[in-house]
C-alpha atoms as a PDB file:
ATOM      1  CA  UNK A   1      10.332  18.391  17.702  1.00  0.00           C
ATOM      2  CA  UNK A   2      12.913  16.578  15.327  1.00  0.00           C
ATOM      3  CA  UNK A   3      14.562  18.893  12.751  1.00  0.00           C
ATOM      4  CA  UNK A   4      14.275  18.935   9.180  1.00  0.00           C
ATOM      5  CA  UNK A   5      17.752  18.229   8.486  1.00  0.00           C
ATOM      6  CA  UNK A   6      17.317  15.154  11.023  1.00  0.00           C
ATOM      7  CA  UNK A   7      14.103  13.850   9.409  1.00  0.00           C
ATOM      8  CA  UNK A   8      16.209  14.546   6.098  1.00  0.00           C
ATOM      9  CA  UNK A   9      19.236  12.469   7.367  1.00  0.00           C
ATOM     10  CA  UNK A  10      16.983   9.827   8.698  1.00  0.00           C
ATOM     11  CA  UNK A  11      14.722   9.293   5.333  1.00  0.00           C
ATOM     12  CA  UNK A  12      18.169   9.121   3.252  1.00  0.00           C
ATOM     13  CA  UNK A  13      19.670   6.262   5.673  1.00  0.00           C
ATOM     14  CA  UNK A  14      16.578   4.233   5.372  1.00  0.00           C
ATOM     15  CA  UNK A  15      16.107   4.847   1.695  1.00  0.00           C
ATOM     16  CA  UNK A  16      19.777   3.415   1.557  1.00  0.00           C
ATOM     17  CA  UNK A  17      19.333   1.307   3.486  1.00  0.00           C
ATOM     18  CA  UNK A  18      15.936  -0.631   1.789  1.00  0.00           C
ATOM     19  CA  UNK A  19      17.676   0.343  -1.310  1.00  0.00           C
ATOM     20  CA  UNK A  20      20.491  -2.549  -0.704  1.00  0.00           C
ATOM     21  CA  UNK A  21      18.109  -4.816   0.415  1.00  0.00           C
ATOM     22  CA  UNK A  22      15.656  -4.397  -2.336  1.00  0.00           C
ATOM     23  CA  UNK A  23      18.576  -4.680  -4.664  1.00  0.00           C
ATOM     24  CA  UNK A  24      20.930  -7.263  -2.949  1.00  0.00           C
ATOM     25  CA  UNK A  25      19.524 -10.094  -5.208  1.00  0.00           C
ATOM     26  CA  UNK A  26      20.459  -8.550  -7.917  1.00  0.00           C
ATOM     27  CA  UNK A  27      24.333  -8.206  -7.333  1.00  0.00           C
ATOM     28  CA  UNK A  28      25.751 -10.921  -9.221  1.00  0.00           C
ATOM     29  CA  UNK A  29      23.065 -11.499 -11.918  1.00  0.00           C
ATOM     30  CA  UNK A  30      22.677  -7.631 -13.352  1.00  0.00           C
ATOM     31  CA  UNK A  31      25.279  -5.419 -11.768  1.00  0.00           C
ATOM     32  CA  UNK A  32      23.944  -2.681 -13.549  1.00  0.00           C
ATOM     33  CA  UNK A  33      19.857  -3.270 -12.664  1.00  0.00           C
ATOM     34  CA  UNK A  34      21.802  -3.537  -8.701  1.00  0.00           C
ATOM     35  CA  UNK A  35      23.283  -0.526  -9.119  1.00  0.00           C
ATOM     36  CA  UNK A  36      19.934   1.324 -10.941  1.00  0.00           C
ATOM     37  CA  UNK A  37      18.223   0.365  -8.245  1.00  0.00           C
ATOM     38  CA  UNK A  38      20.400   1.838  -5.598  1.00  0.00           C
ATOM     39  CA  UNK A  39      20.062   5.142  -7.292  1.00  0.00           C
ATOM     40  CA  UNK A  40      16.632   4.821  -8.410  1.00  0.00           C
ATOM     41  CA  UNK A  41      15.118   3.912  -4.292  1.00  0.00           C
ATOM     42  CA  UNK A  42      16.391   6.233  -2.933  1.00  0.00           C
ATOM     43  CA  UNK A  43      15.437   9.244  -5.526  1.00  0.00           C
ATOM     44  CA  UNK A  44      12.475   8.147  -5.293  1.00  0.00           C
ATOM     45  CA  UNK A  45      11.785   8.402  -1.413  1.00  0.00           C
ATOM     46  CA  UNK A  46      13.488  11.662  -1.145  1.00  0.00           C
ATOM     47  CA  UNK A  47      11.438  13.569  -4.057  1.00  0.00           C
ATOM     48  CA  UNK A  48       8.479  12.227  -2.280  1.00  0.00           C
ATOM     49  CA  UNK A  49       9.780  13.732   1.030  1.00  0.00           C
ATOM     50  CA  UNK A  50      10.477  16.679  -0.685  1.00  0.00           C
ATOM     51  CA  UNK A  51       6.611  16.867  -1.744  1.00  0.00           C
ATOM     52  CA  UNK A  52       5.206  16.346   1.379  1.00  0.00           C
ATOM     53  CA  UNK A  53       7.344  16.351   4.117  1.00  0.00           C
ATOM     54  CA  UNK A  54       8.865  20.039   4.722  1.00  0.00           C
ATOM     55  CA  UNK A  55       7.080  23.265   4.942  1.00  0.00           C
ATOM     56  CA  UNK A  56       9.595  24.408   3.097  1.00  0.00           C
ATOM     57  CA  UNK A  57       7.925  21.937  -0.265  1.00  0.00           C
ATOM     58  CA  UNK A  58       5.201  24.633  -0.292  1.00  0.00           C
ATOM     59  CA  UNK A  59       8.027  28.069  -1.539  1.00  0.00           C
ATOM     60  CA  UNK A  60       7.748  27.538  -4.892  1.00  0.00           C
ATOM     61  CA  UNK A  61      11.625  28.988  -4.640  1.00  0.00           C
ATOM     62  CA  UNK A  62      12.154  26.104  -2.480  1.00  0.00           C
ATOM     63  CA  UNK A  63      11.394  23.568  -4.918  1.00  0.00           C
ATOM     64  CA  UNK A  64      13.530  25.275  -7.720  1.00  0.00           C
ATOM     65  CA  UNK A  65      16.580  25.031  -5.591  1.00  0.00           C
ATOM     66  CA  UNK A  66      15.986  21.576  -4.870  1.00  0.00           C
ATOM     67  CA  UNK A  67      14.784  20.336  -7.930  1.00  0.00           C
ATOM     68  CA  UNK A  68      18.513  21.912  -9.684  1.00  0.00           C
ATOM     69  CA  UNK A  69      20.321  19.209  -7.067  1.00  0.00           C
ATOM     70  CA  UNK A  70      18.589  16.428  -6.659  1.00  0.00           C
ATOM     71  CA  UNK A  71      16.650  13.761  -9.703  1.00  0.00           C
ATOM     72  CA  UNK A  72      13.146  14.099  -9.832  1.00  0.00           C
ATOM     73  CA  UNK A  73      10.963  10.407  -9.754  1.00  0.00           C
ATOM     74  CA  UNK A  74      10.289  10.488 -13.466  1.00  0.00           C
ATOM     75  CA  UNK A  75      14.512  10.917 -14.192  1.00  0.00           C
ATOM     76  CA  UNK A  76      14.697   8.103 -11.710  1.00  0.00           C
ATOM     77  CA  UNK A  77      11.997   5.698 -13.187  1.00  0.00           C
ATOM     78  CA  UNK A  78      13.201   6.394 -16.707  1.00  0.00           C
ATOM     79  CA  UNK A  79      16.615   5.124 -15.756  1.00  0.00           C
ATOM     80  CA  UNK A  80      15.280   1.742 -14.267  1.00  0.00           C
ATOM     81  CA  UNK A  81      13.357   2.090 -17.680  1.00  0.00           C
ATOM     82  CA  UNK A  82      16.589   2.613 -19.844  1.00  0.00           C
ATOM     83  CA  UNK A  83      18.277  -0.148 -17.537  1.00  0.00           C
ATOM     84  CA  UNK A  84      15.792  -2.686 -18.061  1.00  0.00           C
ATOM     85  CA  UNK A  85      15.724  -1.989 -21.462  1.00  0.00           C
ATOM     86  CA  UNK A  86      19.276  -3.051 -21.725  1.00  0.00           C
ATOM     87  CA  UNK A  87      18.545  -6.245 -19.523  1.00  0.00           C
ATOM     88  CA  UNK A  88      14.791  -7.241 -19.387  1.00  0.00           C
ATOM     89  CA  UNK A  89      15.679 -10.574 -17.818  1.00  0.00           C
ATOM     90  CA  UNK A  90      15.180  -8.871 -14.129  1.00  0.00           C
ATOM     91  CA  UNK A  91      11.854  -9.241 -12.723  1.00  0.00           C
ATOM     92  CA  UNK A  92      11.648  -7.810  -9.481  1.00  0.00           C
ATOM     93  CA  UNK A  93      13.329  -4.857 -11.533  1.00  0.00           C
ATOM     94  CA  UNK A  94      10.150  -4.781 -13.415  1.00  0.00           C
ATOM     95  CA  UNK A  95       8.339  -5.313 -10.372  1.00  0.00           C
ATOM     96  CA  UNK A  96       9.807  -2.016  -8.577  1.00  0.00           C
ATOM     97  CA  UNK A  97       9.228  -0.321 -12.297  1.00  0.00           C
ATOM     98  CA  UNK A  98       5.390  -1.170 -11.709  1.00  0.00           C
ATOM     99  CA  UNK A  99       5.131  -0.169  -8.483  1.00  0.00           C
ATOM    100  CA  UNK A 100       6.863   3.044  -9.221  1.00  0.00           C
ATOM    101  CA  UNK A 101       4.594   3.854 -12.531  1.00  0.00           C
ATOM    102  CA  UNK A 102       1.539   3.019 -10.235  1.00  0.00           C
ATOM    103  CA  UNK A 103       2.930   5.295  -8.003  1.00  0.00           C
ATOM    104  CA  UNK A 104       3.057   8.344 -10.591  1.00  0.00           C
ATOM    105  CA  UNK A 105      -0.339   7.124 -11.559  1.00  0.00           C
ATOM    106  CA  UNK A 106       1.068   5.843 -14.442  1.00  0.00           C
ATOM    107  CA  UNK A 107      -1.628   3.153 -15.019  1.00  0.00           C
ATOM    108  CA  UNK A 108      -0.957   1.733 -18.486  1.00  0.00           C
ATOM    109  CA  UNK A 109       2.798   1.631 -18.181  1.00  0.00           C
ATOM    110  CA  UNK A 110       2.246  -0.104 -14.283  1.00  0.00           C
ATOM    111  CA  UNK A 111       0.336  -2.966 -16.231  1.00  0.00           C
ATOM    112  CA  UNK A 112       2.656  -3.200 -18.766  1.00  0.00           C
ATOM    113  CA  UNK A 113       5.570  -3.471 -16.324  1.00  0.00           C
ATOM    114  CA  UNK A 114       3.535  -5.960 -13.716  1.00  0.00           C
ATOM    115  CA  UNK A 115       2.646  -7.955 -17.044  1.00  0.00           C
ATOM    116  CA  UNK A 116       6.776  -7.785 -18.229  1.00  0.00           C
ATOM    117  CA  UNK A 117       7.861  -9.636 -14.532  1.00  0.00           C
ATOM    118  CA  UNK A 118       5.319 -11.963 -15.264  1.00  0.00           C
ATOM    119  CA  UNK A 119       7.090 -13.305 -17.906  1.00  0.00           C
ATOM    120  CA  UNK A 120      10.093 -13.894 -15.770  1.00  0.00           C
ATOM    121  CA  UNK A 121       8.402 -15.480 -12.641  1.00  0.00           C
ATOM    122  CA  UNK A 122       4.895 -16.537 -13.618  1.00  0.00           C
ATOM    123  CA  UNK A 123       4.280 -18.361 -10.429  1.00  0.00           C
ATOM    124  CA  UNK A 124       4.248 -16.254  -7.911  1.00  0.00           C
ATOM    125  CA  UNK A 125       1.240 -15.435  -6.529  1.00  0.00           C
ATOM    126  CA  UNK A 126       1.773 -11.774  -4.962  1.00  0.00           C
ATOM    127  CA  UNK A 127       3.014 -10.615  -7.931  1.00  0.00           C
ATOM    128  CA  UNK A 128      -0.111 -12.063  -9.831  1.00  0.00           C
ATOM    129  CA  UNK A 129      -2.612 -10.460  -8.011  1.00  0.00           C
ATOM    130  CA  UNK A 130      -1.174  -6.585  -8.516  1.00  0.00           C
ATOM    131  CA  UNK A 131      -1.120  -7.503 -11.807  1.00  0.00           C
ATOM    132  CA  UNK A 132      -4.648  -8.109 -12.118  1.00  0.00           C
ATOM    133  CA  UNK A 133      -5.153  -4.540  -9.863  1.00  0.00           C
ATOM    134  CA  UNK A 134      -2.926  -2.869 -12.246  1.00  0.00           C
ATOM    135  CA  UNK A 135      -4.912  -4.662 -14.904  1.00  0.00           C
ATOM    136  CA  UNK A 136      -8.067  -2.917 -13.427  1.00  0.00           C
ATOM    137  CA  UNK A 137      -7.138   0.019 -12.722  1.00  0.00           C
ATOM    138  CA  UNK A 138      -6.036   0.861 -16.053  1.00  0.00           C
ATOM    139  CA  UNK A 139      -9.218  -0.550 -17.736  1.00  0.00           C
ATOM    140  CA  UNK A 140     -11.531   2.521 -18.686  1.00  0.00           C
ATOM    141  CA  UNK A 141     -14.087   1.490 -16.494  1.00  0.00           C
ATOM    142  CA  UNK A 142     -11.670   0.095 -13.681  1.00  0.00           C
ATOM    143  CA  UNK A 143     -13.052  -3.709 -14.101  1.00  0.00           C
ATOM    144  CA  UNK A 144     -11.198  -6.698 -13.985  1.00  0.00           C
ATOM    145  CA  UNK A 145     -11.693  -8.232 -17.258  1.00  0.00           C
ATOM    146  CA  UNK A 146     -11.321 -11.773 -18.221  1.00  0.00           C
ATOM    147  CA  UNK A 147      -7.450 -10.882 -18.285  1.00  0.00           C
ATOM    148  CA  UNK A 148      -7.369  -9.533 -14.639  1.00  0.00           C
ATOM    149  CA  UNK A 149      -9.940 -12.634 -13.525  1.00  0.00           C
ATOM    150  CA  UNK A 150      -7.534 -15.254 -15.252  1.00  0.00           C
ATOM    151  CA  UNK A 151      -4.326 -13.571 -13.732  1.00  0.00           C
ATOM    152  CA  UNK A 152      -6.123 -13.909 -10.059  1.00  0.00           C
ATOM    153  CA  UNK A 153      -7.475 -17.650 -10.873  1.00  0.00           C
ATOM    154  CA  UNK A 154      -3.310 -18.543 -11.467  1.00  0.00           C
ATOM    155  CA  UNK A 155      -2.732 -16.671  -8.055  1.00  0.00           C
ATOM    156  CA  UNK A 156      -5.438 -18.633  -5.747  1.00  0.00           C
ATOM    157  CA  UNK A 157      -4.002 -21.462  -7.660  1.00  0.00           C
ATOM    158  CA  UNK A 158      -0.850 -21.543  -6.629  1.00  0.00           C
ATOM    159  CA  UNK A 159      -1.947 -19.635  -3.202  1.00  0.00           C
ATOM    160  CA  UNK A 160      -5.203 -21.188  -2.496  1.00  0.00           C
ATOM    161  CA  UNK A 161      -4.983 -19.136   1.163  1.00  0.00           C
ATOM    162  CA  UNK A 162      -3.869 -16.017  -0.546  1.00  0.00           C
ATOM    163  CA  UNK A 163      -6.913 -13.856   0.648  1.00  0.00           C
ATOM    164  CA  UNK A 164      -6.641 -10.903  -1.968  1.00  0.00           C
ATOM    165  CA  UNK A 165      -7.118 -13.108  -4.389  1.00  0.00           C
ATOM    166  CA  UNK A 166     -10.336 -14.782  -3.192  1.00  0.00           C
ATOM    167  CA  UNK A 167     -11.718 -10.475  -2.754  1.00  0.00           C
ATOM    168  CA  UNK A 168     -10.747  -9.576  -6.361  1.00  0.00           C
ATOM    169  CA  UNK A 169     -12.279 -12.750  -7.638  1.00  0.00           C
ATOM    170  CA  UNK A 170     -15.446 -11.974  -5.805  1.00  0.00           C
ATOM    171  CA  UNK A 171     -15.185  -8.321  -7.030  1.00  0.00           C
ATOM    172  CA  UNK A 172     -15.275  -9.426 -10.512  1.00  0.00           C
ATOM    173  CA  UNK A 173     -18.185 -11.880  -9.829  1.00  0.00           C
ATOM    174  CA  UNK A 174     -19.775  -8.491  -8.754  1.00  0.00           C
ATOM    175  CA  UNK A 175     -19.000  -6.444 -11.877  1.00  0.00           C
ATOM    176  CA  UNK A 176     -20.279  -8.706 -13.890  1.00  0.00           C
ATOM    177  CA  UNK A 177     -23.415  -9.262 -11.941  1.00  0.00           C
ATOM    178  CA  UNK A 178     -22.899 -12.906 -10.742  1.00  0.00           C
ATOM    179  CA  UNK A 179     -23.937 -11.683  -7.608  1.00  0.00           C
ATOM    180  CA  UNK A 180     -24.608 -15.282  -6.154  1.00  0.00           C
ATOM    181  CA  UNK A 181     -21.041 -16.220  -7.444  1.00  0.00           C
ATOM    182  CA  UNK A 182     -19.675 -13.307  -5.514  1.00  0.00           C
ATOM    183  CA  UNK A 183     -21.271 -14.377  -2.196  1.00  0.00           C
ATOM    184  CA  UNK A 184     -20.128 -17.955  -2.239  1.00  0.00           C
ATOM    185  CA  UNK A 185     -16.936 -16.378  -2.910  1.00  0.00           C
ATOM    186  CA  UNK A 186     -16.903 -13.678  -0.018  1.00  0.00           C
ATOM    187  CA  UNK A 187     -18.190 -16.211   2.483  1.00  0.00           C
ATOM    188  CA  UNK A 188     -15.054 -18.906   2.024  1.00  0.00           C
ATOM    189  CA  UNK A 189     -13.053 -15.883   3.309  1.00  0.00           C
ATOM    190  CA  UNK A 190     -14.862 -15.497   6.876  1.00  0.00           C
ATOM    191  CA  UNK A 191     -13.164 -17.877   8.308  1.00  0.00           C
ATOM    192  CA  UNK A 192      -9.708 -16.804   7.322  1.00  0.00           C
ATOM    193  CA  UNK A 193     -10.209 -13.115   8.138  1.00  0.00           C
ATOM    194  CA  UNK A 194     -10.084 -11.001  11.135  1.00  0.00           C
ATOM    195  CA  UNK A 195     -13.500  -9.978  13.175  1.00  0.00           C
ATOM    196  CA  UNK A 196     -13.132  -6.332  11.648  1.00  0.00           C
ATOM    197  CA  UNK A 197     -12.966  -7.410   8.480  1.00  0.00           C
ATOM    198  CA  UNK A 198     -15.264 -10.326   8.671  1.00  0.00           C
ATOM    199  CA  UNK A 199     -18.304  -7.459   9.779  1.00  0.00           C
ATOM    200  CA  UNK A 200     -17.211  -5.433   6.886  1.00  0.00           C
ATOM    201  CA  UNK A 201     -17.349  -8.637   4.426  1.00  0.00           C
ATOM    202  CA  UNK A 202     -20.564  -9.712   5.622  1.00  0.00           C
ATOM    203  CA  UNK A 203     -21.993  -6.401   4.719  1.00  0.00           C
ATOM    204  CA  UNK A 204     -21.135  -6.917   1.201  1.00  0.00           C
ATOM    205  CA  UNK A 205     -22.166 -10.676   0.956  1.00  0.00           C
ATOM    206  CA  UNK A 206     -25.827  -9.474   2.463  1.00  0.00           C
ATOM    207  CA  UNK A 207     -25.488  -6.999  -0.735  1.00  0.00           C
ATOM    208  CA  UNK A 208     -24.589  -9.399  -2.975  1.00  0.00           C
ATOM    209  CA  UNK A 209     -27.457 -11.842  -1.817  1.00  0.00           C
ATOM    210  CA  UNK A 210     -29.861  -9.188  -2.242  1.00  0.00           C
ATOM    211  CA  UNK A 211     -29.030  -8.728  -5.489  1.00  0.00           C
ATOM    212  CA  UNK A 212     -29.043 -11.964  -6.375  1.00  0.00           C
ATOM    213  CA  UNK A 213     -32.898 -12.570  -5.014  1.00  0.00           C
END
């Protein structure tokens, strides 16, 4: 059985070690975003090790003693925050800032963020589509809205293969009942797709058929 300190070692060297390659890019354009980020990664992986990956996350007197030595998430989100702040002109700083907000279950601030590298590289079609599923998620009612549905037209777009897309489009078909929309949708993905998920899609183009009489 591997140790907790050698878990512990192990988590910090890769949480370096994606850290500086996350963060590389960055070097010469914003030394200080490069050097936010370094902190900020690898914070970030260790609090959540410190959740749920040692026993010892579970003695209350535990978690004091770590929390006095080490950042928690939120200290290390709200310095990409404060960095970005001082240089907006980063996006994949804004893209980490998303993910990390989403990660808190920070909904309103992930969109926000997603919508913020958008400005910076509007083309990309990755980064369009968790925008519209931050866009979503922090709707009331979890829809994608004629925001989210625009954001994931740009993406299949520029990505016409990008299969996320296509499902998200096909969701919102869905919500709004254009069932028949949905289906046509769902079905230009069978081909693409792998058996697995090609049973599980044609179980929700039958639905959406049916609904659509």
């Amino acid at each position: 059985m591997v140790s907790p300190a050698v878990l512990y070692a192990v988590i910090v060297l890769a949480a370096i070690l994606l850290a500086v390659a996350v963060a590389w890019p960055l070097r010469r354009g914003s030394p200080r975003l490069f050097v936010a980020v370094l902190v900020a990664l690898p914070v970030m992986a260790l609090s959540l090790y410190r959740i749920v990956g040692t026993p010892q996350a579970l003695d209350p007197d535990a978690v004091q003693v770590a929390e006095a030595g080490m950042p928690s998430m939120e200290e290390a989100v709200a310095e990409l925050e404060a960095t970005l702040e001082r240089d907006p002109a980063q996006p994949e700083g804004w893209r980490l800032l998303a993910r990390a907000q989403a990660a808190l279950g920070n909904r309103e601030r992930a969109r926000d963020a997603y919508l913020s590298a958008l400005q910076h590289i509007p083309d990309d079609p990755d980064l369009l589509v968790e925008a519209a599923q931050a866009v979503a998620q922090a709707h009331p009612d979890h829809l994608f809205d004629a925001q989210a549905l625009g954001l994931l037209q740009q993406a299949l777009a520029h990505d016409p293969d990008n299969q996320r897309a296509r499902w998200f489009i096909g969701v919102a078909h869905r919500q709004r009942g254009e069932d028949a929309q949905a289906a046509a949708v769902w079905e230009e993905l069978l081909p693409v797709v792998d058996a697995a998920t090609a049973n599980a899609l044609r179980q929700q183009i039958a639905l959406a058929r049916d609904a659509a009489g």
